[in-house]
C-alpha atoms as a PDB file:
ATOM      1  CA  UNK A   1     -10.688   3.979 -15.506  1.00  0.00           C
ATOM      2  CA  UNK A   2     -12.913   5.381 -13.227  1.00  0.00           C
ATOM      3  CA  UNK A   3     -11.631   6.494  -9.075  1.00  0.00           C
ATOM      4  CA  UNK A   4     -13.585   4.340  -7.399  1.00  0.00           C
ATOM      5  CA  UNK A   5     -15.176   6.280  -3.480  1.00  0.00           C
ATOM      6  CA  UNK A   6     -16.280   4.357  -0.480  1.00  0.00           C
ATOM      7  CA  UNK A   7     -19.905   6.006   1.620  1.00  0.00           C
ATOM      8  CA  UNK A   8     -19.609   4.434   4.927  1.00  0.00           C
ATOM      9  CA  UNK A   9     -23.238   6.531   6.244  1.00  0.00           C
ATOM     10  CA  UNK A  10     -25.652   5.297   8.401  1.00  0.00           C
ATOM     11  CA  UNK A  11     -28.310   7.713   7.019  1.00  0.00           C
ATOM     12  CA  UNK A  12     -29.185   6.882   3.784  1.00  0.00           C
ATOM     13  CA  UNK A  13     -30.264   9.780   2.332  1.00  0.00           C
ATOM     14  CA  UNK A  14     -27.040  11.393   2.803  1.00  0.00           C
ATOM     15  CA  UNK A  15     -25.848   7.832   1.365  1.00  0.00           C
ATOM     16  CA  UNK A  16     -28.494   8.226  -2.159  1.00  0.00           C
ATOM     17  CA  UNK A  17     -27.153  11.838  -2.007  1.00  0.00           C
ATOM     18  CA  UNK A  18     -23.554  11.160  -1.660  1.00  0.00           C
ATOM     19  CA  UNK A  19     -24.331   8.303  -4.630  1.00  0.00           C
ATOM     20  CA  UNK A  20     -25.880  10.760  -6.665  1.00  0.00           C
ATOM     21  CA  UNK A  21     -23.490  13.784  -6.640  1.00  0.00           C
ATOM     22  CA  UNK A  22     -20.557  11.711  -6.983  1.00  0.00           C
ATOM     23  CA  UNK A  23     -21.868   9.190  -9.757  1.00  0.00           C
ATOM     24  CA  UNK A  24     -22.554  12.389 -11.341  1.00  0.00           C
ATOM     25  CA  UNK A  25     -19.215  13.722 -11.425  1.00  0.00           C
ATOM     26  CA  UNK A  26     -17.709  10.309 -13.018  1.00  0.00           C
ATOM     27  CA  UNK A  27     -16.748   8.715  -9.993  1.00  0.00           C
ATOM     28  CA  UNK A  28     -17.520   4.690  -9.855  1.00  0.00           C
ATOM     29  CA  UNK A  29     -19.173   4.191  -5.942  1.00  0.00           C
ATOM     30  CA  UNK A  30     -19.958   1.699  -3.735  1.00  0.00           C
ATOM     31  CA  UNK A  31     -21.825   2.139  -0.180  1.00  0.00           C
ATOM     32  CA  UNK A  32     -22.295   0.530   3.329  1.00  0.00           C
ATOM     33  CA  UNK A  33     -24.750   1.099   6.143  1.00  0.00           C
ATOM     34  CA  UNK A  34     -22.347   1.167   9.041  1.00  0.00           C
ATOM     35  CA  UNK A  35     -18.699   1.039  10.120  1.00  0.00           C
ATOM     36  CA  UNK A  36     -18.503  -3.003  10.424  1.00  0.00           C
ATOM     37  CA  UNK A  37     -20.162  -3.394   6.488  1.00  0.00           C
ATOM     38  CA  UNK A  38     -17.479  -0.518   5.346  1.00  0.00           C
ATOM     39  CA  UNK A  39     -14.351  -2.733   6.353  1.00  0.00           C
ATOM     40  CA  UNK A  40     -15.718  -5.568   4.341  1.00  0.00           C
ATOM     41  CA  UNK A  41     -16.775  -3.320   1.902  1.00  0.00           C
ATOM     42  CA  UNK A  42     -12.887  -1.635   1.478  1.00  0.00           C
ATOM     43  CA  UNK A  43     -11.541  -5.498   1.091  1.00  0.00           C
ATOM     44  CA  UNK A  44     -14.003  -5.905  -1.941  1.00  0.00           C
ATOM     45  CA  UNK A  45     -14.170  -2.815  -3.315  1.00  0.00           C
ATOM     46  CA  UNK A  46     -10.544  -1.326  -2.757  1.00  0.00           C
ATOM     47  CA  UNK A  47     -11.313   2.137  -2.945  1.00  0.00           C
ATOM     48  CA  UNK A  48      -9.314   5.458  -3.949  1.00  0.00           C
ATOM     49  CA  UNK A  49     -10.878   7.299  -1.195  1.00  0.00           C
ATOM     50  CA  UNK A  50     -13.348   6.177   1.591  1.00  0.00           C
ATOM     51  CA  UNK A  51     -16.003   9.275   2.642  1.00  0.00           C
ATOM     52  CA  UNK A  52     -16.515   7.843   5.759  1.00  0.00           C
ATOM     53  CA  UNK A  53     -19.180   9.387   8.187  1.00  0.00           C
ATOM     54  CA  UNK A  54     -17.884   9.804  12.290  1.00  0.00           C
ATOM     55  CA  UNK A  55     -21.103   8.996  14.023  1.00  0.00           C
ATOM     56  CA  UNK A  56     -22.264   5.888  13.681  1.00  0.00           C
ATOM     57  CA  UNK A  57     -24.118   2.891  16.025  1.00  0.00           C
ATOM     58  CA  UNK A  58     -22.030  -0.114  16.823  1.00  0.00           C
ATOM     59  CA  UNK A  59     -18.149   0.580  14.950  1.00  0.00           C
ATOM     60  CA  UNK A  60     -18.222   4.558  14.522  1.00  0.00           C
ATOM     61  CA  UNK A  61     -16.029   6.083  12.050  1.00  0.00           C
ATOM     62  CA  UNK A  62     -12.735   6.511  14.157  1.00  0.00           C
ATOM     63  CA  UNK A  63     -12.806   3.259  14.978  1.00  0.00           C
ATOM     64  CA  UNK A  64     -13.018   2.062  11.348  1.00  0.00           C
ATOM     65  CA  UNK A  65     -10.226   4.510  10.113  1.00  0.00           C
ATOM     66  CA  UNK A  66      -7.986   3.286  13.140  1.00  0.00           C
ATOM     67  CA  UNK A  67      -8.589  -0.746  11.833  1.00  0.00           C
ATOM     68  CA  UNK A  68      -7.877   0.607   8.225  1.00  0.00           C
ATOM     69  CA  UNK A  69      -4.376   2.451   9.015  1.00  0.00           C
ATOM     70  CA  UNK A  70      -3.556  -0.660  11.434  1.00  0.00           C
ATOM     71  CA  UNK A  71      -4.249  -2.920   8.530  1.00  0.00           C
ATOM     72  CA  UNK A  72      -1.949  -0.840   5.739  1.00  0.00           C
ATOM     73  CA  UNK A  73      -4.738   1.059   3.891  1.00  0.00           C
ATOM     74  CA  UNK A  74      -3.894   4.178   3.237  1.00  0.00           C
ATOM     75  CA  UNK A  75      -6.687   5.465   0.891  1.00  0.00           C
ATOM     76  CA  UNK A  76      -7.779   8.784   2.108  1.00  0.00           C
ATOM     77  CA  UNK A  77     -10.441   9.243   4.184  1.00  0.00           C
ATOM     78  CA  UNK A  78     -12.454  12.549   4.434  1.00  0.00           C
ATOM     79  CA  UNK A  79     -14.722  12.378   7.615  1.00  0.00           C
ATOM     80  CA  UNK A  80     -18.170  13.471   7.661  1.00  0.00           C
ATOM     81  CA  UNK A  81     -19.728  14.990  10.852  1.00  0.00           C
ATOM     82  CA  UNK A  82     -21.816  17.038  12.573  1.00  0.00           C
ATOM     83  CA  UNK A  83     -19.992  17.502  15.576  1.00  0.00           C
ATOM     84  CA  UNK A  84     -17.210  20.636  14.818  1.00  0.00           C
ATOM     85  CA  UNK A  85     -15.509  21.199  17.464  1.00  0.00           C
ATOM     86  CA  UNK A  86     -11.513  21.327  17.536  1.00  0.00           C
ATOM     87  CA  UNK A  87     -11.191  18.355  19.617  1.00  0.00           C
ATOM     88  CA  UNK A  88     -13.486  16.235  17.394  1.00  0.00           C
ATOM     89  CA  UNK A  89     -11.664  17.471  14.104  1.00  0.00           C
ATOM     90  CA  UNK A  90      -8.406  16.806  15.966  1.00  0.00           C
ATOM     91  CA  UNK A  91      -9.815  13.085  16.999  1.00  0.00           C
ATOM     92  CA  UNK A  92     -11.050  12.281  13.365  1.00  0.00           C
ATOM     93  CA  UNK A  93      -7.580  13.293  11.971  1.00  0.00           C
ATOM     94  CA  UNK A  94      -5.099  11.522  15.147  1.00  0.00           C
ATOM     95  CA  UNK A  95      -7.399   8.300  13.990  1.00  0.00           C
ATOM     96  CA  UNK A  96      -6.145   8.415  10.547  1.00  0.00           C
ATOM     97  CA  UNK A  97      -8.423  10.872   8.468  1.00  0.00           C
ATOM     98  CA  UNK A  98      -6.916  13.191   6.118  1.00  0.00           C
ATOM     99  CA  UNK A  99      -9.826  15.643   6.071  1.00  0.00           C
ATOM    100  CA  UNK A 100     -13.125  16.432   8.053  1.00  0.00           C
ATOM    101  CA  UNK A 101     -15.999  18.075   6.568  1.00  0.00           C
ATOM    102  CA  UNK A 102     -18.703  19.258   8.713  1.00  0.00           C
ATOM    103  CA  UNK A 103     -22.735  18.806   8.627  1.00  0.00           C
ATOM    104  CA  UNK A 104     -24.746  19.875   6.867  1.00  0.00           C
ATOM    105  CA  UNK A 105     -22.288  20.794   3.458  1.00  0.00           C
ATOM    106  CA  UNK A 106     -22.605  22.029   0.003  1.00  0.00           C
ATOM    107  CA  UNK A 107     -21.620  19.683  -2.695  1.00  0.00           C
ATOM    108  CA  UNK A 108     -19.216  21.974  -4.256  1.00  0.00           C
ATOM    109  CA  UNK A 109     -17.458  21.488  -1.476  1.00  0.00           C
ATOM    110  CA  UNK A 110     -17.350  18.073  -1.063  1.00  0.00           C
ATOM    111  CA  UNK A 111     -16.320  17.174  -4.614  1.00  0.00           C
ATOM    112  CA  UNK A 112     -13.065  20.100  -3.754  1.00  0.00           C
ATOM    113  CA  UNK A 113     -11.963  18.360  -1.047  1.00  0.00           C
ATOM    114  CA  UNK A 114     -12.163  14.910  -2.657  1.00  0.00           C
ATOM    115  CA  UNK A 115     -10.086  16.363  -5.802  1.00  0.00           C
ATOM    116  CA  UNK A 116      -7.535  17.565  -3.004  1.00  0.00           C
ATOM    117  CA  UNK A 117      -7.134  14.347  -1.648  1.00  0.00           C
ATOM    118  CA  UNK A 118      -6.850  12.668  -4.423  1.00  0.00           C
ATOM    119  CA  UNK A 119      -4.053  14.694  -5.848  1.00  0.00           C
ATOM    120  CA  UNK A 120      -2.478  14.427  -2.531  1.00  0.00           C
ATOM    121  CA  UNK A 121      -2.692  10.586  -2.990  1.00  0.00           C
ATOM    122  CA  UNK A 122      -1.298  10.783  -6.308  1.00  0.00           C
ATOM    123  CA  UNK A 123       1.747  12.828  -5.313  1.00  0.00           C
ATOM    124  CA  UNK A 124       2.996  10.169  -3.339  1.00  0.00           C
ATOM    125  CA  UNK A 125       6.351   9.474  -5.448  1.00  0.00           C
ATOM    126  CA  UNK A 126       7.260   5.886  -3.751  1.00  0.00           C
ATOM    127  CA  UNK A 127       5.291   3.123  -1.918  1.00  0.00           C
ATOM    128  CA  UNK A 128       6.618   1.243   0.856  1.00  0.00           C
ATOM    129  CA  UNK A 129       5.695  -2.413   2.197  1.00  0.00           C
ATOM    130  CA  UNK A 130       7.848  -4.287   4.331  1.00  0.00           C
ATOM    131  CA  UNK A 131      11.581  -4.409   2.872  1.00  0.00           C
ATOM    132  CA  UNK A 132       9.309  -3.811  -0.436  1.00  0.00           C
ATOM    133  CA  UNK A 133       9.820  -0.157  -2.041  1.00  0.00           C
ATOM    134  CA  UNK A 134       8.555   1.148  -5.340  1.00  0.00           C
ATOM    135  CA  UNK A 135       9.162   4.167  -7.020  1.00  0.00           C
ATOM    136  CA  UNK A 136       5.888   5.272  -9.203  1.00  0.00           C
ATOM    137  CA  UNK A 137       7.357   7.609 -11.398  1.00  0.00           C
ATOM    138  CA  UNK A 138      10.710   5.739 -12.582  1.00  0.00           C
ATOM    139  CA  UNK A 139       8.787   2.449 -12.088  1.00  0.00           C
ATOM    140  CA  UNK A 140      11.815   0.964 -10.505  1.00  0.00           C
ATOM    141  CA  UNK A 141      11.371  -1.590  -7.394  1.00  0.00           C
ATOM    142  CA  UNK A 142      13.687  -2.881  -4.343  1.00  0.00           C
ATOM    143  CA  UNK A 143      13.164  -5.509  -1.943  1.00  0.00           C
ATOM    144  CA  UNK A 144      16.120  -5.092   1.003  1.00  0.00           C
ATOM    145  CA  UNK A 145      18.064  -3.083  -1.108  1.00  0.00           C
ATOM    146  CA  UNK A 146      17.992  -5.447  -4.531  1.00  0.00           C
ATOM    147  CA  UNK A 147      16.845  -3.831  -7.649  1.00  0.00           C
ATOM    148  CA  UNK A 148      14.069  -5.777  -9.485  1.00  0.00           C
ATOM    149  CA  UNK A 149      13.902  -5.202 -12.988  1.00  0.00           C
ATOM    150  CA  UNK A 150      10.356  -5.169 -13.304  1.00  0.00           C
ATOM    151  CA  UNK A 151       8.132  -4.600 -16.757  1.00  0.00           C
ATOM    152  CA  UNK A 152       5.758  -1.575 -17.135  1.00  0.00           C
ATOM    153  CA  UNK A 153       2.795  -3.881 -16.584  1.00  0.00           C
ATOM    154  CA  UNK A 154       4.457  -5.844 -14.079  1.00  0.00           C
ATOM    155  CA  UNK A 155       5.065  -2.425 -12.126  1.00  0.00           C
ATOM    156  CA  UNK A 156       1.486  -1.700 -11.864  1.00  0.00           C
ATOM    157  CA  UNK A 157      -0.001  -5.046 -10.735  1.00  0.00           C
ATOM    158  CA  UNK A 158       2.792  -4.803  -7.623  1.00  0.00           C
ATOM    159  CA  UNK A 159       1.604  -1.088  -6.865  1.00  0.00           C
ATOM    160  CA  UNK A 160      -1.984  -2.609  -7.201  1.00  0.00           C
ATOM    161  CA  UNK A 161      -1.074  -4.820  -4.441  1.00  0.00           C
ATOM    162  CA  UNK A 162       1.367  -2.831  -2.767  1.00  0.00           C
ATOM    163  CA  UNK A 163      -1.583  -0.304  -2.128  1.00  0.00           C
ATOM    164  CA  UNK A 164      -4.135  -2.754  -0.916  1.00  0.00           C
ATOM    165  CA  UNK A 165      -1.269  -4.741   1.286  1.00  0.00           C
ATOM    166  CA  UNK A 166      -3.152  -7.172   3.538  1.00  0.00           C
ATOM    167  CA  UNK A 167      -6.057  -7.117   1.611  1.00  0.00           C
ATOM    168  CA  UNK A 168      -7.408  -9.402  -1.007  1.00  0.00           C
ATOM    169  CA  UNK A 169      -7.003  -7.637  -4.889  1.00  0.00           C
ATOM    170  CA  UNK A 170      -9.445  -9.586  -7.258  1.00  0.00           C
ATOM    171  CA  UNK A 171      -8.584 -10.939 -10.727  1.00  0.00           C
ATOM    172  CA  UNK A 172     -10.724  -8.888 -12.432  1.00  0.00           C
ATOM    173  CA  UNK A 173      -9.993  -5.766 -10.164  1.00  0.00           C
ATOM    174  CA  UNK A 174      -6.241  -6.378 -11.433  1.00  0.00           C
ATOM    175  CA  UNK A 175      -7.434  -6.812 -14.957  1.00  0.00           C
ATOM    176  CA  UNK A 176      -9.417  -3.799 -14.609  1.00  0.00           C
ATOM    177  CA  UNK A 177      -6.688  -1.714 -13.022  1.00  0.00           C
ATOM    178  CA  UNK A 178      -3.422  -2.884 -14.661  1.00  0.00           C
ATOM    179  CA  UNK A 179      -4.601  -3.741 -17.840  1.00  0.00           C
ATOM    180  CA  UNK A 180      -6.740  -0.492 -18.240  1.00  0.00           C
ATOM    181  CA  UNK A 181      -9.883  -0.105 -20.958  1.00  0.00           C
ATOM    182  CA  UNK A 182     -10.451  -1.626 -24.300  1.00  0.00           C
ATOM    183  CA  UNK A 183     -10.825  -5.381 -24.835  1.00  0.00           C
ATOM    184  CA  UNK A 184      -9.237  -7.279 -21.879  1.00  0.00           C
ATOM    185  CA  UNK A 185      -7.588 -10.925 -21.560  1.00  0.00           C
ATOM    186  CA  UNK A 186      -8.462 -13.528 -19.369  1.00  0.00           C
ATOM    187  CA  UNK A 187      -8.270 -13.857 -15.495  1.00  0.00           C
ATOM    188  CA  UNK A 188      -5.079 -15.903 -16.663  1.00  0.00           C
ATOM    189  CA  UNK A 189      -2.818 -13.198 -17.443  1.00  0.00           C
ATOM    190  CA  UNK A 190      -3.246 -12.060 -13.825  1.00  0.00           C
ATOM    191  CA  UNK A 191      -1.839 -15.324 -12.363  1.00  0.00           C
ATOM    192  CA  UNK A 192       1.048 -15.270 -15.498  1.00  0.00           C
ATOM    193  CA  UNK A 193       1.973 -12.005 -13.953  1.00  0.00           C
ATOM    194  CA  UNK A 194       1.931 -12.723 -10.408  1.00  0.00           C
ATOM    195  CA  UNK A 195       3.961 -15.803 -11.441  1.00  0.00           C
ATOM    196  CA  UNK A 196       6.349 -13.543 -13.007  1.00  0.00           C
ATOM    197  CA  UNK A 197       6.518 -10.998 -10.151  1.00  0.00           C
ATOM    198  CA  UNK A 198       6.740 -13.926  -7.340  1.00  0.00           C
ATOM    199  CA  UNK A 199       9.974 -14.868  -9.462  1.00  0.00           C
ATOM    200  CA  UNK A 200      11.522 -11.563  -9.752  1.00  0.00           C
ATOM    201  CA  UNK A 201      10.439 -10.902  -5.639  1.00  0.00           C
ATOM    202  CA  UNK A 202      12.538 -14.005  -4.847  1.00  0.00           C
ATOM    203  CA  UNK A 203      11.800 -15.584  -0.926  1.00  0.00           C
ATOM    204  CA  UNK A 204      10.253 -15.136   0.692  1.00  0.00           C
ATOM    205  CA  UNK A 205       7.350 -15.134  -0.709  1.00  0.00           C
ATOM    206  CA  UNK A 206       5.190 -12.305  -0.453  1.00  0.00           C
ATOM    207  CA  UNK A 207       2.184 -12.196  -2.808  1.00  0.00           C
ATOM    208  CA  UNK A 208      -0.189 -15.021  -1.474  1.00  0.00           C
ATOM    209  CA  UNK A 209      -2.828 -16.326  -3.575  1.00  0.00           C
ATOM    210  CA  UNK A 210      -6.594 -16.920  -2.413  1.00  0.00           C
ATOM    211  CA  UNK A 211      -8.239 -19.894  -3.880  1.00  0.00           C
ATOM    212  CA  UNK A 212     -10.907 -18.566  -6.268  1.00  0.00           C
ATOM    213  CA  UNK A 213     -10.548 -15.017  -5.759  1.00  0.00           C
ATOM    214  CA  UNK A 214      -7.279 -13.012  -6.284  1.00  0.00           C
ATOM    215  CA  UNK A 215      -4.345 -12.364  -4.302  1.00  0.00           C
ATOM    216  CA  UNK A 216      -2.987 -10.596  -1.429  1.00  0.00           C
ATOM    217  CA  UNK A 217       0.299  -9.219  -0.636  1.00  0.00           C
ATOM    218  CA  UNK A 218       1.708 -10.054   2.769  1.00  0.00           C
ATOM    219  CA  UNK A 219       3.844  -8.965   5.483  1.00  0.00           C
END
């Protein structure tokens, strides 16, 4: 399945560019005008990695990266800006960026540093949520200290959730991430899987479902 990158720009010919170059290299893409559209557009979208420009009218992008760490998204986020001085790079990264790429840049070097950070992403051995913790590699789960004996598939719809904590993962995002290519079932087997993972989470509850669109994990 495809790594799916945010463009929060303002400009949109760096946004058709950043489209282009990336759509290119495989990567699915989705794009906003400005800071405000990109937080809506992470809660639909839940993206691998957010390329997220600093200067920008009305919510700029430190302010958007600070609302995304305060809300439990930790998808990487490699600033763009033209601004390079060491207190700017130091601001972009204190706000919750995990790279900063300066104006004007050669696309070889954009698509590096995204491969970087996504590898660094990947390395990340264990999530964490609340009294929640899940090891990726064994697949093995705890919630305050109980072991859950959780199913393959059952292990990837919570680390679906557990990585977009506080934010609303779609049916057919989960069907599309869990259940992986070929033919896939109905919308259905998401909510028989939930159902099952509620049970093995035991109270309280956790995984809270939105009427008509997906579910969320919770606090």
């Amino acid at each position: 399945m495809a790594t799916r990158i945010l463009i929060v720009d303002d400009d949109s010919s760096i946004r058709r560019m950043l489209e282009r170059t990336l759509a290119a290299e495989g990567y699915e893409t989705a794009a906003a005008a400005d800071g405000g559209a990109g937080l809506a557009a992470v809660e639909r979208f839940a993206p691998d990695l957010i390329v997220l420009d600093v200067m920008m009218p009305g919510v700029d992008g430190l302010a958007v990266a600070r609302r995304l760490r305060a809300t439990g998204v930790h998808s990487p986020v490699l600033f763009l800006t033209a601004r390079d001085a060491v207190d700017d790079r130091v601001a972009g990264l204190d706000s919750g960026g995990d790279d900063y790429l300066v104006k004007p840049f050669a696309s070889s070097e954009l698509l590096a540093r995204i491969r970087a950070l996504l590898r660094r992403g990947h390395d990340q051995p264990v999530l964490s949520h609340g009294d929640l913790r899940l090891d990726l590699e064994t697949r093995t789960a705890t919630r305050a200290g109980r072991d859950l004996a959780l199913t393959g598939r059952e292990a990837d719809l919570l680390a679906l959730l557990m990585r977009n904590a506080g934010h609303v993962v779609t049916r057919e995002l989960a069907l599309e991430q869990v259940w992986g290519d070929g033919p896939l079932p109905t919308t259905n087997s998401v909510d028989r899987y939930v159902a099952y993972l509620r049970r093995k989470l035991g109270p309280p509850g956790a995984i809270e479902t939105v009427r008509g669109v997906g579910f969320v994990l919770r606090p």
